[in-house]
C-alpha atoms as a PDB file:
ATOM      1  CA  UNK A   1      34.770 163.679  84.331  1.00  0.00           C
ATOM      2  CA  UNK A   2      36.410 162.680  81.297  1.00  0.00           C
ATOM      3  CA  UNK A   3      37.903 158.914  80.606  1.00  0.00           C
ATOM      4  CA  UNK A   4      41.110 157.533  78.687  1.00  0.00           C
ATOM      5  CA  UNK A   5      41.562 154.393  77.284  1.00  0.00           C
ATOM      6  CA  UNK A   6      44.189 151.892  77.804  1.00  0.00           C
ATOM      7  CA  UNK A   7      47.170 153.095  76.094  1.00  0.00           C
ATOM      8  CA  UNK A   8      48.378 149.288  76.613  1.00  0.00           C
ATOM      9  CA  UNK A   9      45.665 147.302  74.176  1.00  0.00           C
ATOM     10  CA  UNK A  10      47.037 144.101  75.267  1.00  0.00           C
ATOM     11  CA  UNK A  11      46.663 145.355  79.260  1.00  0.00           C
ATOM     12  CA  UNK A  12      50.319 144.041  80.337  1.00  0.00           C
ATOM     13  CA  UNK A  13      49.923 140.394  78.981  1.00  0.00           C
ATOM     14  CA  UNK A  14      52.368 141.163  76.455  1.00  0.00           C
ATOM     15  CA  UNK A  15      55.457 142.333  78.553  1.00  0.00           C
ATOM     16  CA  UNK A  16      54.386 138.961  80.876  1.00  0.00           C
ATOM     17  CA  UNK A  17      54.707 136.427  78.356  1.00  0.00           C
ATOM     18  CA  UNK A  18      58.295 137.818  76.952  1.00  0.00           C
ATOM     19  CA  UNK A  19      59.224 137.791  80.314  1.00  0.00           C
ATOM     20  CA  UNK A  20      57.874 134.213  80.662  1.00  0.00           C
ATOM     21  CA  UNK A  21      59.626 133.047  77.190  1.00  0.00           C
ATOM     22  CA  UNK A  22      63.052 134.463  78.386  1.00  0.00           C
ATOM     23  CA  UNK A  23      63.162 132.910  81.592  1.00  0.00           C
ATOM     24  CA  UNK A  24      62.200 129.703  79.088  1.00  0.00           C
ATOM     25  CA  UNK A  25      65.370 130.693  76.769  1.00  0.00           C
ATOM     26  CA  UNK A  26      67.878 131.314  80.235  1.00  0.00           C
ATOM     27  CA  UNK A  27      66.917 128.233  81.027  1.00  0.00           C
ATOM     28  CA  UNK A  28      68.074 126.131  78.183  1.00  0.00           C
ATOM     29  CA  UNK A  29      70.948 127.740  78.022  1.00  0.00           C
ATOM     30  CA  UNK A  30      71.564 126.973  81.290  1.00  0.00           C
ATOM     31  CA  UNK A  31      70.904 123.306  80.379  1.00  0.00           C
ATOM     32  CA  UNK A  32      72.686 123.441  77.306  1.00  0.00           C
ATOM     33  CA  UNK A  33      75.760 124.627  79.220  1.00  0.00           C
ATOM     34  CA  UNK A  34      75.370 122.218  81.857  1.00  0.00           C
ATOM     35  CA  UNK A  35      75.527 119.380  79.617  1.00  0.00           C
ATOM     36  CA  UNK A  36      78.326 120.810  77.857  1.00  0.00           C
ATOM     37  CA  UNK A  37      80.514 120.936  81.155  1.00  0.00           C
ATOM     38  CA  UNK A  38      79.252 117.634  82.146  1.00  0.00           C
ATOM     39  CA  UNK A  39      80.367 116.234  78.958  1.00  0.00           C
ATOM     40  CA  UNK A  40      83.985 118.373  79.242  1.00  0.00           C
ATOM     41  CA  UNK A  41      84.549 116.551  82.682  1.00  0.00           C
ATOM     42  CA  UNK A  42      83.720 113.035  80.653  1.00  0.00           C
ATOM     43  CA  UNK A  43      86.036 113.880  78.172  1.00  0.00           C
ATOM     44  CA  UNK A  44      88.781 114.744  80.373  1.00  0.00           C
ATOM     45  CA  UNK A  45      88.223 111.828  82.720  1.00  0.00           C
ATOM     46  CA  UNK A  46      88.514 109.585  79.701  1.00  0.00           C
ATOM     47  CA  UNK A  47      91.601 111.156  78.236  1.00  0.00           C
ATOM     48  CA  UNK A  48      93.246 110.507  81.913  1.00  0.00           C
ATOM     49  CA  UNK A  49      92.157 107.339  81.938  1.00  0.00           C
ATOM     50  CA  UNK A  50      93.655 106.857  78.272  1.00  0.00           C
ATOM     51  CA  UNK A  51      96.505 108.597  79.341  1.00  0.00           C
ATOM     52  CA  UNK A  52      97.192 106.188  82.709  1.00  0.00           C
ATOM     53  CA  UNK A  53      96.385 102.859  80.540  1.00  0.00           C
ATOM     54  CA  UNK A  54      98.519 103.597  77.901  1.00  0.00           C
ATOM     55  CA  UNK A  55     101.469 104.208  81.194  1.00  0.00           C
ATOM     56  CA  UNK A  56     100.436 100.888  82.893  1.00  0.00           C
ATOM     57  CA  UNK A  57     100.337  98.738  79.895  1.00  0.00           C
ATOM     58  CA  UNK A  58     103.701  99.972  78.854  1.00  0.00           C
ATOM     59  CA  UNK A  59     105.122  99.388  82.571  1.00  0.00           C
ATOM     60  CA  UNK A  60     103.026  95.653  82.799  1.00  0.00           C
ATOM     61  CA  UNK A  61     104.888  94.934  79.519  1.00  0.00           C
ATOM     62  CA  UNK A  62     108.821  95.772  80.947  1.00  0.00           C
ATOM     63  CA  UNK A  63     107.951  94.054  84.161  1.00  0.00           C
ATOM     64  CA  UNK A  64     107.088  90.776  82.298  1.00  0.00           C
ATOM     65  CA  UNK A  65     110.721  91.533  80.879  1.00  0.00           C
ATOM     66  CA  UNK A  66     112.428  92.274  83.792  1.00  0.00           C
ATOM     67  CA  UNK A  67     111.506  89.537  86.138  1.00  0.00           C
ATOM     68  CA  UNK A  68     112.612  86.896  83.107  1.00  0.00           C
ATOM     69  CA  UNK A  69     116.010  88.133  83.839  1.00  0.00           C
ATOM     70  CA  UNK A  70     116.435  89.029  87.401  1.00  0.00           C
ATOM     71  CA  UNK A  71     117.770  87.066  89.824  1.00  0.00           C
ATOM     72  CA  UNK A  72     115.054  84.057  91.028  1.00  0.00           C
ATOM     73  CA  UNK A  73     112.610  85.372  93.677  1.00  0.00           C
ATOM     74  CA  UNK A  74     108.975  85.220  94.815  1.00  0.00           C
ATOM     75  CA  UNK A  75     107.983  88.652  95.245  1.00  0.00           C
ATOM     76  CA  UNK A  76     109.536  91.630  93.695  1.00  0.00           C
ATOM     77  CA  UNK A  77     108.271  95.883  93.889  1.00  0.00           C
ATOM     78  CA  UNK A  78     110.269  98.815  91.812  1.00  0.00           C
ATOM     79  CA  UNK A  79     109.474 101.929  90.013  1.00  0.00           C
ATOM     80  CA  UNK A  80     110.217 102.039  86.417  1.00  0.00           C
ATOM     81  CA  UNK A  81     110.322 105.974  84.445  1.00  0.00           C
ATOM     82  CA  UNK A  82     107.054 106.902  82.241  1.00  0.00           C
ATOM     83  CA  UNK A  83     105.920 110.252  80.677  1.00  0.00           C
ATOM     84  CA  UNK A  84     102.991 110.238  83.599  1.00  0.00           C
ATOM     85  CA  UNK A  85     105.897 109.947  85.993  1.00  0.00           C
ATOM     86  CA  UNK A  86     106.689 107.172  88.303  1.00  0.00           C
ATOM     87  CA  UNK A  87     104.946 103.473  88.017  1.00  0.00           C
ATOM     88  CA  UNK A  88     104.990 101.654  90.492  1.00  0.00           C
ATOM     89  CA  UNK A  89     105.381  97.736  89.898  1.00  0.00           C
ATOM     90  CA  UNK A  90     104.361  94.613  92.414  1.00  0.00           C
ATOM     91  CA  UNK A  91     105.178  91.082  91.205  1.00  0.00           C
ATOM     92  CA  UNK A  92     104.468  88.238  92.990  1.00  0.00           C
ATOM     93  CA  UNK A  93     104.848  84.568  92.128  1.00  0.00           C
ATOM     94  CA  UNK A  94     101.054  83.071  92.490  1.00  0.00           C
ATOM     95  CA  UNK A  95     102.272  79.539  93.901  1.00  0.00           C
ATOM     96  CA  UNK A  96     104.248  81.227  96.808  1.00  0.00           C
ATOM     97  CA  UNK A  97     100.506  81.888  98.176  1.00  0.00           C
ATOM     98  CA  UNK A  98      97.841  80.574 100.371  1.00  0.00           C
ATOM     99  CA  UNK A  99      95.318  78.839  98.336  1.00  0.00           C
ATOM    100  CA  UNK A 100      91.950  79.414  98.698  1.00  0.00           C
ATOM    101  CA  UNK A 101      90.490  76.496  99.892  1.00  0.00           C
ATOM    102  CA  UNK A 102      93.165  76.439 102.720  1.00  0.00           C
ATOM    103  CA  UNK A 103      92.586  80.117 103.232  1.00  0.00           C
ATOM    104  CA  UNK A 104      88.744  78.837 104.147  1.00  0.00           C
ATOM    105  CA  UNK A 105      89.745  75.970 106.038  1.00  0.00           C
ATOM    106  CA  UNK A 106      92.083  77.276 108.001  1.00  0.00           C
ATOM    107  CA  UNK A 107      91.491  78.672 111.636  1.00  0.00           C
ATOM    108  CA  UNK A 108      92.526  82.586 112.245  1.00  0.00           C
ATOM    109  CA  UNK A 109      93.701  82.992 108.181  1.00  0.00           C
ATOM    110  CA  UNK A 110      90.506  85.368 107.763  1.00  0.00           C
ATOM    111  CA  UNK A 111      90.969  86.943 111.128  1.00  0.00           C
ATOM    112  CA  UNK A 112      94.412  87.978 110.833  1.00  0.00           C
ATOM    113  CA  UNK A 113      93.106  90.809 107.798  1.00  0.00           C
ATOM    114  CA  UNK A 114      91.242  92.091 110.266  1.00  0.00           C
ATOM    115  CA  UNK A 115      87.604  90.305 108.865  1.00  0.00           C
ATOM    116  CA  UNK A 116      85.359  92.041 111.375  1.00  0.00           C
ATOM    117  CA  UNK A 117      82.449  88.672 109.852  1.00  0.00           C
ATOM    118  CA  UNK A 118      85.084  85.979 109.064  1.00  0.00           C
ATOM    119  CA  UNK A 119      82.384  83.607 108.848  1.00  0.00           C
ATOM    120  CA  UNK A 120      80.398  85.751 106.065  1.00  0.00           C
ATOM    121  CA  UNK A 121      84.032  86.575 104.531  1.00  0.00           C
ATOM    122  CA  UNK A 122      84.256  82.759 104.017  1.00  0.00           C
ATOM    123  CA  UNK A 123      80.965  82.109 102.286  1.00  0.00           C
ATOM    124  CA  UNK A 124      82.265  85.090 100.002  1.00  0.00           C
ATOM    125  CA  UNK A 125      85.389  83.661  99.494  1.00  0.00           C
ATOM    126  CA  UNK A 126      84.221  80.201  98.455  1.00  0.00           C
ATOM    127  CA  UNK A 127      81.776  81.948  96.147  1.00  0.00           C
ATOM    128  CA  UNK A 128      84.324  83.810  94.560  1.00  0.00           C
ATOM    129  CA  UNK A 129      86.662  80.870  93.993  1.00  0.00           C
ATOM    130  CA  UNK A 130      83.700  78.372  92.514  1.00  0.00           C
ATOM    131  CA  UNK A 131      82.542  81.355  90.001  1.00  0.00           C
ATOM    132  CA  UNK A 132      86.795  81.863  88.802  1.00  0.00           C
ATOM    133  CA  UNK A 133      86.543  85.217  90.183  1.00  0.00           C
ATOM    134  CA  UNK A 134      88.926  87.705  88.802  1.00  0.00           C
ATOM    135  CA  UNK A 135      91.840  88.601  91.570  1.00  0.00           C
ATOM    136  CA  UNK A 136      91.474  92.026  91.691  1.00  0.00           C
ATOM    137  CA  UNK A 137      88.151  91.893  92.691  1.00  0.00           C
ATOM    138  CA  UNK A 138      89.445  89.580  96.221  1.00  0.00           C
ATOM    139  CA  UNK A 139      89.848  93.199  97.448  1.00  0.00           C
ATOM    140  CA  UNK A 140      85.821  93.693  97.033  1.00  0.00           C
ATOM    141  CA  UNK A 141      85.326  91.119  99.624  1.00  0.00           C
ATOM    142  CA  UNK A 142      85.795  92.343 102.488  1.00  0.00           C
ATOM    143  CA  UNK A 143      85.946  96.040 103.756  1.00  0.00           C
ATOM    144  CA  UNK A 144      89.281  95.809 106.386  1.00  0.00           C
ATOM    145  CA  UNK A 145      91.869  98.146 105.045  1.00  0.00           C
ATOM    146  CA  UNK A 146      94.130  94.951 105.410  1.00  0.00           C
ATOM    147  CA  UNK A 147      91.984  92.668 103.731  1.00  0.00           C
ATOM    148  CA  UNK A 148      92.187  95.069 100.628  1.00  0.00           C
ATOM    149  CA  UNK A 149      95.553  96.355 100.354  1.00  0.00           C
ATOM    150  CA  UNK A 150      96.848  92.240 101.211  1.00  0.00           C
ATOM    151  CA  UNK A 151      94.587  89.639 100.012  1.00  0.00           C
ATOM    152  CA  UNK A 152      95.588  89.373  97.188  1.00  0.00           C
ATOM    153  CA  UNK A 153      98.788  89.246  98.043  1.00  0.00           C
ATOM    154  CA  UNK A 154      98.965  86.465 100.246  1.00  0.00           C
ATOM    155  CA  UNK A 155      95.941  84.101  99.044  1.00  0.00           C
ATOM    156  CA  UNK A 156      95.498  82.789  95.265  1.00  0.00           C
ATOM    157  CA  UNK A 157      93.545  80.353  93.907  1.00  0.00           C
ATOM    158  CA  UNK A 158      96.936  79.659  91.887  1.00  0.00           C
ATOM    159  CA  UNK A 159      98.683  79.181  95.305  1.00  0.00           C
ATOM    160  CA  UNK A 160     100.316  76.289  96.659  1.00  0.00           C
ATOM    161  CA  UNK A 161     101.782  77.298  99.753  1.00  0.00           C
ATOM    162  CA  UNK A 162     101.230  75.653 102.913  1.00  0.00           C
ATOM    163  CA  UNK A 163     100.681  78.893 105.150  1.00  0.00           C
ATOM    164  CA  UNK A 164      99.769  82.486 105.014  1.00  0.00           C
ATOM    165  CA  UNK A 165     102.660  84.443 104.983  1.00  0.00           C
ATOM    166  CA  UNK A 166     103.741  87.673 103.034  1.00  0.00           C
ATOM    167  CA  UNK A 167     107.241  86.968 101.520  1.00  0.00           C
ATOM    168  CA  UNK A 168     109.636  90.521 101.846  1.00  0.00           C
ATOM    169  CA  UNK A 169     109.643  92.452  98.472  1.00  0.00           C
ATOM    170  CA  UNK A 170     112.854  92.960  97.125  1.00  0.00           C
ATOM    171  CA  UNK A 171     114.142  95.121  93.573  1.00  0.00           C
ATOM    172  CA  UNK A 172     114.829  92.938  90.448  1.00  0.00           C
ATOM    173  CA  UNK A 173     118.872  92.253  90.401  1.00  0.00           C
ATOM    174  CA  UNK A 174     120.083  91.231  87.055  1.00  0.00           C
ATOM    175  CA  UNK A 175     120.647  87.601  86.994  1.00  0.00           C
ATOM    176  CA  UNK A 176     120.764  84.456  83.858  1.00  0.00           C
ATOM    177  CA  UNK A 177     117.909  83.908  82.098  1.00  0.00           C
ATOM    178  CA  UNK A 178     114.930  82.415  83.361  1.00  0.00           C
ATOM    179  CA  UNK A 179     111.906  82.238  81.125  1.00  0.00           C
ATOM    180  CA  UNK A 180     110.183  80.445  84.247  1.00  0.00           C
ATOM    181  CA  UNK A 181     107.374  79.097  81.770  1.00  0.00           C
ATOM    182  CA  UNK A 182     104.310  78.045  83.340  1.00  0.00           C
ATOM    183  CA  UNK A 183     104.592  80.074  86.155  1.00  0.00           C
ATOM    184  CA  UNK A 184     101.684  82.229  86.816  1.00  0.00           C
ATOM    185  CA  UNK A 185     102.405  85.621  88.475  1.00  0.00           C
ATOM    186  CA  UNK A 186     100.533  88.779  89.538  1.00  0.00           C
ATOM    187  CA  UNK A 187     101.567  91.960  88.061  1.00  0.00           C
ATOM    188  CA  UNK A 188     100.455  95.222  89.531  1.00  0.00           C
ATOM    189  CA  UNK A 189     101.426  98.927  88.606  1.00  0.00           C
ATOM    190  CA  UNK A 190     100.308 101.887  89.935  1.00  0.00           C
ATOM    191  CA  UNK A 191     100.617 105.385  89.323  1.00  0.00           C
ATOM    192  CA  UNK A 192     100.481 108.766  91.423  1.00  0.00           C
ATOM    193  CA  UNK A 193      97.167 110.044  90.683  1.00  0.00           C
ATOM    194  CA  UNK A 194      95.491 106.022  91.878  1.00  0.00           C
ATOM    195  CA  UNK A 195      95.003 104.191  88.797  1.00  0.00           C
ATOM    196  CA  UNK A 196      96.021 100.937  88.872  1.00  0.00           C
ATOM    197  CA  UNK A 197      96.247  97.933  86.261  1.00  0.00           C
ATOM    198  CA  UNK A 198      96.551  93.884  87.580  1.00  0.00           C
ATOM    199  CA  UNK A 199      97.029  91.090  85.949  1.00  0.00           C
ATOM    200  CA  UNK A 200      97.414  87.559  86.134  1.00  0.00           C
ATOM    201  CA  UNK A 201     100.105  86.409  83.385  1.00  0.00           C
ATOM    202  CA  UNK A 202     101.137  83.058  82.539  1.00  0.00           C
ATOM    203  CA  UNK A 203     104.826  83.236  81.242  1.00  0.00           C
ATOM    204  CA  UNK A 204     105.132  81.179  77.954  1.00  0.00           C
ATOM    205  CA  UNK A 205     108.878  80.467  77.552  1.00  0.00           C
ATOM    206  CA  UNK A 206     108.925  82.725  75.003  1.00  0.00           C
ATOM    207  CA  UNK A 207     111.550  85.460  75.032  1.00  0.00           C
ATOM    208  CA  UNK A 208     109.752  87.633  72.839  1.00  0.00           C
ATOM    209  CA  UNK A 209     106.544  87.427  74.068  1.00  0.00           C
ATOM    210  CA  UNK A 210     107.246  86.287  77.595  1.00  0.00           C
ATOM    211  CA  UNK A 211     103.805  86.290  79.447  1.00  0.00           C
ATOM    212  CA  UNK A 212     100.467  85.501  78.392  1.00  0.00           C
ATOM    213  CA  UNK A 213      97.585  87.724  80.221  1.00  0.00           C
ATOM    214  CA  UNK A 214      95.080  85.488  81.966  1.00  0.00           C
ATOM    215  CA  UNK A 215      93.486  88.465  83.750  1.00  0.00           C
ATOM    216  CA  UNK A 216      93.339  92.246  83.461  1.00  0.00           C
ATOM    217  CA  UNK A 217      91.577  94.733  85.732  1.00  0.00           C
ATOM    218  CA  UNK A 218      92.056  98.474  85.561  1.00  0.00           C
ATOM    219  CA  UNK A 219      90.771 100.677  87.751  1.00  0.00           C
ATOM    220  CA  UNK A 220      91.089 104.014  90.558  1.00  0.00           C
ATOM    221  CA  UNK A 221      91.594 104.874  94.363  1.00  0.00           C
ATOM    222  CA  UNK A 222      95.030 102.316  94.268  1.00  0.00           C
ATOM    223  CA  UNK A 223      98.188 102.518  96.757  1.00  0.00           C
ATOM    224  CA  UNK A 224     102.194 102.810  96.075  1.00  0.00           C
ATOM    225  CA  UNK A 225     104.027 101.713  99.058  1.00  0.00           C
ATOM    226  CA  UNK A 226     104.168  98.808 100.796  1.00  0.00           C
ATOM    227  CA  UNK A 227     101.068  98.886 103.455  1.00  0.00           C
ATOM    228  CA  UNK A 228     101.650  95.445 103.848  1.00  0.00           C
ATOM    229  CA  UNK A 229     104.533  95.141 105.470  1.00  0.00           C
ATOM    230  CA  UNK A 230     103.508  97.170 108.361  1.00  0.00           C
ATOM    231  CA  UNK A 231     100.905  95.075 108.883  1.00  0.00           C
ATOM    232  CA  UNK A 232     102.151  91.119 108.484  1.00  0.00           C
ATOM    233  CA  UNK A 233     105.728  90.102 109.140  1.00  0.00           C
ATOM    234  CA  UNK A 234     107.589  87.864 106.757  1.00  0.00           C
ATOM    235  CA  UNK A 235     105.906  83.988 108.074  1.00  0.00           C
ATOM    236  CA  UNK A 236     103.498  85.380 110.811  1.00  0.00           C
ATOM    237  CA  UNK A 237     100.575  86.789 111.439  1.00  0.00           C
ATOM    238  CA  UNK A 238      99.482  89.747 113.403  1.00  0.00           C
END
């Protein structure tokens, strides 16, 4: 009985290693690609961010403005036009708050956000104060919805009021000039998609330049509204 060789001299090894170096090549691509969308997404989440700051800082600088020449309150909240569409702005006079160390010392402050741990809340909040912790990051503190959306709202460790209370937000009316220098204030604006810029300003008596930033935080997942309100009545706690 007659034999043939191998027509294949390299026995199948050949057509196994292609195979072998183009699953290698599909899978670089596939990296490649990968990294390219990963670094798309970057690109776009930085160009919102961009896009949001450049909104905010516009809207932080007309609200510095606006309360200089409105008539005299603690606490105002109104929308003001951008190209990002509405901003939402929150001023509130510092002073009119609870300061810290009276926020600590006081019985049923820390309970009345809801502070499922007041007692670890309170550590927290004495740490925070004695390190000058920034206000936006009071919300960080604790995890009760109230405690976030409110804190910093009602306690300041630029306040000077004798109780917690949340004084009613009102629009800015036009009104005389009042440069209130000195006064510290916390501005917040916040747009539709959640990011959110706050700062703590000093206003300078300066008409052009009316308010000096102490602090500046921006970041995502903010409110519009006014949760607040639902939540703590205008001098009392519930």
């Amino acid at each position: 009985m007659a034999c043939s060789a191998d027509d294949d001299p390299e026995g199948g090894y050949a057509t196994a290693a292609a195979a072998m170096i183009a699953l290698a090549l599909s899978l670089v691509v596939v990296a490649v690609l990968a990294a390219a969308l990963q670094e798309l997404r970057f690109s776009r989440q930085a160009f919102d961010r961009s896009r949001a700051e450049f909104a905010l800082d516009g809207a932080q600088t007309l609200a510095a403005q606006t309360i200089t020449r409105s008539v005299a309150r603690d606490r105002y909240r109104w929308t003001v036009p951008s190209a990002q569409g509405e901003i939402e702005v929150l001023a509130e006079a510092e002073a009119a708050k609870l300061p810290v160390a009276e926020a600590t010392r006081q019985r049923g402050v820390l309970e009345a956000f809801g502070a499922t741990q007041p007692e670890i809340l309170r550590g927290r909040l004495a740490a925070w104060a004695a390190a000058h912790g920034d206000a936006a990051d009071l919300r960080g503190l604790d995890p009760a919805p109230a405690w976030r959306n409110c804190a910093a709202s009602m306690i300041s460790s630029y306040g000077a009021g004798a109780e917690l209370r949340l004084v009613a937000a009102q629009a800015p009316e036009g009104g005389r000039l009042d440069l209130r220098a000195a006064q510290v204030w916390r501005l917040r604006a916040s747009e539709r998609r959640g990011w959110v810029e706050e700062r703590i300003v000093r206003f300078t008596g300066d008409p052009q330049n009316p308010a000096a930033v102490v602090e500046r935080s921006l970041y995502r997942g903010g409110w519009m509204g006014e949760p607040c309100s639902d939540l703590f009545m205008d001098g009392d706690r519930r």
